[in-house]
Protein backbone atom coordinates (compact mmCIF):
# COMPACT_ATOMS: atom_id res chain seq x y z
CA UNK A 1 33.91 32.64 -11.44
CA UNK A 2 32.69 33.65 -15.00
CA UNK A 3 30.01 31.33 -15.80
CA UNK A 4 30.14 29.46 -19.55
CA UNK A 5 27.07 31.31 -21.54
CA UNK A 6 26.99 27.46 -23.07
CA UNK A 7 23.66 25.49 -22.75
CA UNK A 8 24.31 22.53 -20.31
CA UNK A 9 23.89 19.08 -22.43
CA UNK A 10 20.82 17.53 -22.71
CA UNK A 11 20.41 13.41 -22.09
CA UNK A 12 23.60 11.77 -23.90
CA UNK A 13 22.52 9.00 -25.70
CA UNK A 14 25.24 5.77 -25.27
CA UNK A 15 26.14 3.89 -28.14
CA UNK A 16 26.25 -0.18 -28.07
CA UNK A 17 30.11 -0.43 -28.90
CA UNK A 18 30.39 1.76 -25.75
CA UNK A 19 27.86 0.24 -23.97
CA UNK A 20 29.83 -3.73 -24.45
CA UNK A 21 33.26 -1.51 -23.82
CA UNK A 22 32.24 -1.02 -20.10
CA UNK A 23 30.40 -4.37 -19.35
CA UNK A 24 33.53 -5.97 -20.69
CA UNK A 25 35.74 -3.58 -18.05
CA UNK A 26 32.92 -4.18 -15.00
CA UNK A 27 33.38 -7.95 -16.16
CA UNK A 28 37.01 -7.81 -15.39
CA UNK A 29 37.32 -5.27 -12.43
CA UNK A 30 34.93 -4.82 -9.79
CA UNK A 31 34.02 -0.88 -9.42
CA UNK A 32 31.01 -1.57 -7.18
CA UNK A 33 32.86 -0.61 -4.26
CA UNK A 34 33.60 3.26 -5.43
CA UNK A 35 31.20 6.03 -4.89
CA UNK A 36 29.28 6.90 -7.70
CA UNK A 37 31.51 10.10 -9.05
CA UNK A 38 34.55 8.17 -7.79
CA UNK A 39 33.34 5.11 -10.13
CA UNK A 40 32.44 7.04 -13.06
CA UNK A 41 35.72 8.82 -13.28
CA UNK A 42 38.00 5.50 -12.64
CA UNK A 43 35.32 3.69 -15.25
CA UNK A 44 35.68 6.65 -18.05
CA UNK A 45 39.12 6.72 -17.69
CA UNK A 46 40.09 3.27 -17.78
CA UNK A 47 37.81 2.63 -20.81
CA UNK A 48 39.82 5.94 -22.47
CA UNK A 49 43.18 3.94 -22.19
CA UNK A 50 42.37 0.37 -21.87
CA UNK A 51 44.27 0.16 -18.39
CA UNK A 52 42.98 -1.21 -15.67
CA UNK A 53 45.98 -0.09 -13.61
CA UNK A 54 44.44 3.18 -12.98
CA UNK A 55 41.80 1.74 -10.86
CA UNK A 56 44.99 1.86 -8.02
CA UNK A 57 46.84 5.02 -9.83
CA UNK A 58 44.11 7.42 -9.59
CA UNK A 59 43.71 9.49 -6.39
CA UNK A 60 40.46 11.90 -6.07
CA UNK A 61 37.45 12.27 -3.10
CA UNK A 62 34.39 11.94 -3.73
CA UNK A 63 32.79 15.40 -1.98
CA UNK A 64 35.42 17.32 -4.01
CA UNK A 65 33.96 15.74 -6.90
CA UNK A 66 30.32 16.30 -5.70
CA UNK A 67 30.67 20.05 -5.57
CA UNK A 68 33.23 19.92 -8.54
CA UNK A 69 29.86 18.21 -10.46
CA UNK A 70 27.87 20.97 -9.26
CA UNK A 71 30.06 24.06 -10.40
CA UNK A 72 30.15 22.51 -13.58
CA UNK A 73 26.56 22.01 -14.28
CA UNK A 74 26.04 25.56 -13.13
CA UNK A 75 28.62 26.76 -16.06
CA UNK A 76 31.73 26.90 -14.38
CA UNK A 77 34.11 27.54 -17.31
CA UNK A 78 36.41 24.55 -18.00
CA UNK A 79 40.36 25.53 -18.91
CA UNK A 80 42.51 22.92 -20.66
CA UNK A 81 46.34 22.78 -21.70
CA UNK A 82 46.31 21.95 -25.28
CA UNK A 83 43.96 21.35 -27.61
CA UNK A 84 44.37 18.01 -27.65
CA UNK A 85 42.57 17.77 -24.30
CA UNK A 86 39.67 20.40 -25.66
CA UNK A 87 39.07 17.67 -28.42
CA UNK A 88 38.21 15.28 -26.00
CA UNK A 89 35.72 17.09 -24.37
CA UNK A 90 32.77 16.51 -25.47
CA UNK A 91 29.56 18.65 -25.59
CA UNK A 92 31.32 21.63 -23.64
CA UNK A 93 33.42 24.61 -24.53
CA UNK A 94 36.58 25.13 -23.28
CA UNK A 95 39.25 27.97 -23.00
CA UNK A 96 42.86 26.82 -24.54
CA UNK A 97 45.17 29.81 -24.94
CA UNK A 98 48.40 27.84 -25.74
CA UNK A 99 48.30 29.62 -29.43
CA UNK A 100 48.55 32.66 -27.95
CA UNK A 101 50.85 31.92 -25.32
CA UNK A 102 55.28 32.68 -25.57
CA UNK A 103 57.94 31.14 -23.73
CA UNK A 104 60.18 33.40 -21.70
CA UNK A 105 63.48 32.98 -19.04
CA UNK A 106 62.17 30.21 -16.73
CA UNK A 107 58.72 29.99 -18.54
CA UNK A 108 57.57 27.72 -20.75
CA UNK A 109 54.31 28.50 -23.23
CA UNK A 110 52.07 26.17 -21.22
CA UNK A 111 52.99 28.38 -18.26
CA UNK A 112 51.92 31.24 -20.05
CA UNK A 113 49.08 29.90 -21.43
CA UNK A 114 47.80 28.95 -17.67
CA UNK A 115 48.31 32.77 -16.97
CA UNK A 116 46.17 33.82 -19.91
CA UNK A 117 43.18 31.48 -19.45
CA UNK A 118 43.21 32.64 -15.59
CA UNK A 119 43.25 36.43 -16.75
CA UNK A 120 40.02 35.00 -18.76
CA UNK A 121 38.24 32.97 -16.37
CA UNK A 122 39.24 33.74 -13.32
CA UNK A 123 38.20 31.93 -9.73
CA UNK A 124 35.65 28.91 -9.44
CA UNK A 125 36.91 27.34 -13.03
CA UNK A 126 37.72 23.74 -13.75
CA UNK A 127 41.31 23.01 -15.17
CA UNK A 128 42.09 19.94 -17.09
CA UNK A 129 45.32 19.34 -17.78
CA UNK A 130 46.73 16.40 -19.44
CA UNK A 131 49.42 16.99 -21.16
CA UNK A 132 51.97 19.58 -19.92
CA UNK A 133 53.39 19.38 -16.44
CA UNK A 134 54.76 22.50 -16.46
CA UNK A 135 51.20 24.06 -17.01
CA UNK A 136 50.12 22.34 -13.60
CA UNK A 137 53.17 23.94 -12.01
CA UNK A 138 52.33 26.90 -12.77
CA UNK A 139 48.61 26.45 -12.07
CA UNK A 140 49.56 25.84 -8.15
CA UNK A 141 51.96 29.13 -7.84
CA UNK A 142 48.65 30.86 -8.91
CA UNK A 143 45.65 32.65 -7.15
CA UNK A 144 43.25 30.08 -9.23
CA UNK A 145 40.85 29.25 -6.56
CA UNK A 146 39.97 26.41 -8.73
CA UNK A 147 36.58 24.24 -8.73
CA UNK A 148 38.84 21.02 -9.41
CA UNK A 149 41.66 20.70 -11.08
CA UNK A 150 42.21 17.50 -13.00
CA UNK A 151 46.05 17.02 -13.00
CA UNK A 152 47.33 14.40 -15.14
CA UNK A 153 50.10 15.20 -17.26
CA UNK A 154 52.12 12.44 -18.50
CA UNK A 155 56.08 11.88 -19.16
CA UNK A 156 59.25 10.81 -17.30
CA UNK A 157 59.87 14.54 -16.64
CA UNK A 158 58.35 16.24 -13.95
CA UNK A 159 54.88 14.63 -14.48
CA UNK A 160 55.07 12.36 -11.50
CA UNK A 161 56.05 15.33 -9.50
CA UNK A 162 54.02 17.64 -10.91
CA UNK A 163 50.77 15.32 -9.56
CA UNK A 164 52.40 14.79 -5.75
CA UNK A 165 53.06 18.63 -5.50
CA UNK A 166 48.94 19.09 -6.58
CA UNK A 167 48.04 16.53 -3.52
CA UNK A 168 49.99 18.01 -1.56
CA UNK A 169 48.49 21.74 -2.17
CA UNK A 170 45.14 20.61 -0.70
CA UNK A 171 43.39 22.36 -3.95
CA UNK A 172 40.42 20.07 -4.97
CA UNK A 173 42.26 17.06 -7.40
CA UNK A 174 41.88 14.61 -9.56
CA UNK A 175 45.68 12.74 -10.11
CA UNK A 176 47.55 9.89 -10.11
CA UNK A 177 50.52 8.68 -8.71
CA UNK A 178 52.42 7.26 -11.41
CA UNK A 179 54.25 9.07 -14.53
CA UNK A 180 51.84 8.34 -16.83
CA UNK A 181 48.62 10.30 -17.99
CA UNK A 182 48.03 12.03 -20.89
CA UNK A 183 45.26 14.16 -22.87
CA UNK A 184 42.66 11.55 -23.40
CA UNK A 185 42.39 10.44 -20.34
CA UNK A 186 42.74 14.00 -18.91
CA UNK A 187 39.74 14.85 -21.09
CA UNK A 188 38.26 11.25 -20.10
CA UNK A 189 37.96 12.30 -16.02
CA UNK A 190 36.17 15.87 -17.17
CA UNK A 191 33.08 13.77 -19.88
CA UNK A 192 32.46 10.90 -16.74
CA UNK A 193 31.52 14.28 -14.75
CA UNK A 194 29.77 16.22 -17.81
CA UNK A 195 27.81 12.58 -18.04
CA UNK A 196 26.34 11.77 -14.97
CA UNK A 197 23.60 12.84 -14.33
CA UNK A 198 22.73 16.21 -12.15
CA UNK A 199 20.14 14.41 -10.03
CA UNK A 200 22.19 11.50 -9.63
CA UNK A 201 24.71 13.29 -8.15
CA UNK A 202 22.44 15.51 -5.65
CA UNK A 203 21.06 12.09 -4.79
CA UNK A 204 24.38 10.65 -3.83
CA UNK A 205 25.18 13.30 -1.67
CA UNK A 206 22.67 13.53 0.16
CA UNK A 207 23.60 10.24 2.10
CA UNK A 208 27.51 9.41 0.83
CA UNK A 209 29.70 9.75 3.33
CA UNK A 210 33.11 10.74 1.82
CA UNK A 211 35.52 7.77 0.57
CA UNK A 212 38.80 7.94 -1.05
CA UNK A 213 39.19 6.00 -4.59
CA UNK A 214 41.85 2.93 -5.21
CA UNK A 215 44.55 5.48 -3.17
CA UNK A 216 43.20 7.80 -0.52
CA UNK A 217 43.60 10.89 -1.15
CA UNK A 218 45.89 13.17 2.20
């Protein structure tokens, strides 16, 4: 891993139309049963889409997130697909080589672009991808040894498969099950663990045992 040279975020501070957002989605779905990385990535990004579906879509486990949390606020570089997803991301660099990135015979530029950022980055990194599945295809033919990868690509093409195929590698995930996804709440999954807090997490862990969100995770 090539750490980020970026300063870690100090103490974010929460506005009040964000603040009523999530008591109105904790007044309508109960997240009290998730662990606490498992509830602030369904909570983030439900409140990113306005869908409480994903409470049952999402599939993740809640040690991959703790040490995925802990590579990140050590400087583990984050990789996205497009720029749309970098946009969302607040209060952290990311590496996007799309623009720099050609199609060829049986490779698309997202491809590509997941070959670039990996010559850049290389092992340990985080990958976000939310918008191309053919970027996390390529991801899993690759050496990546990634941190996490959050998978969750959306479209009737591939996307659906795209997200079993990452469950099934056994590479630390965040997915869902269904076709739909997309760059916000891609980038959504990434800020709930850039947000909670680093001594929340090392508290948690200490005593969690591990427990699978609304799907389990096999």
């Amino acid at each position: 891993m090539r750490p980020s040279n970026q300063e870690l975020p100090a103490s974010r501070v929460v506005h009040p139309i964000e603040q009523e957002s999530f008591r109105r989605l904790r007044a309508r779905l109960d997240t009290s049963g998730f662990p606490p990385l498992t509830r602030a990535v369904v909570e983030r990004v439900i409140h990113s889409a306005a869908d409480l579906e994903y409470a049952d879509d999402l599939v993740m486990d809640e040690r991959e997130l703790e040490r995925a949390h802990a590579a990140l606020h050590s400087g583990a570089p984050v990789v996205v697909d497009v720029e749309m997803v970098a946009a969302g991301i607040t209060r952290r660099d990311t590496v996007c080589r799309l623009k720099d990135a050609r199609s060829g015979p049986g490779l698309t530029r997202s491809a590509h672009a997941i070959r670039l950022a990996l010559e850049d980055v290389g092992p340990g990194a985080i990958w976000v991808i939310g918008c191309a599945p053919t970027a996390l295809e390529e991801l899993l033919t690759l050496r990546a040894d990634p941190a996490l990868v959050i998978g969750l690509p959306v479209g009737f093409v591939g996307a659906a498969e795209s997200k079993a195929a990452l469950r099934e590698s056994g590479l630390p995930a965040v997915s869902n099950v269904s076709e739909k996804g997309g760059s916000a709440v891609a980038a959504a999954a990434l800020n709930a663990l850039l947000y909670h807090p680093v001594a929340a997490a090392a508290g948690a862990a200490s005593t969690a045992e591990a427990a699978p969100a609304a799907k389990e995770k096999s």
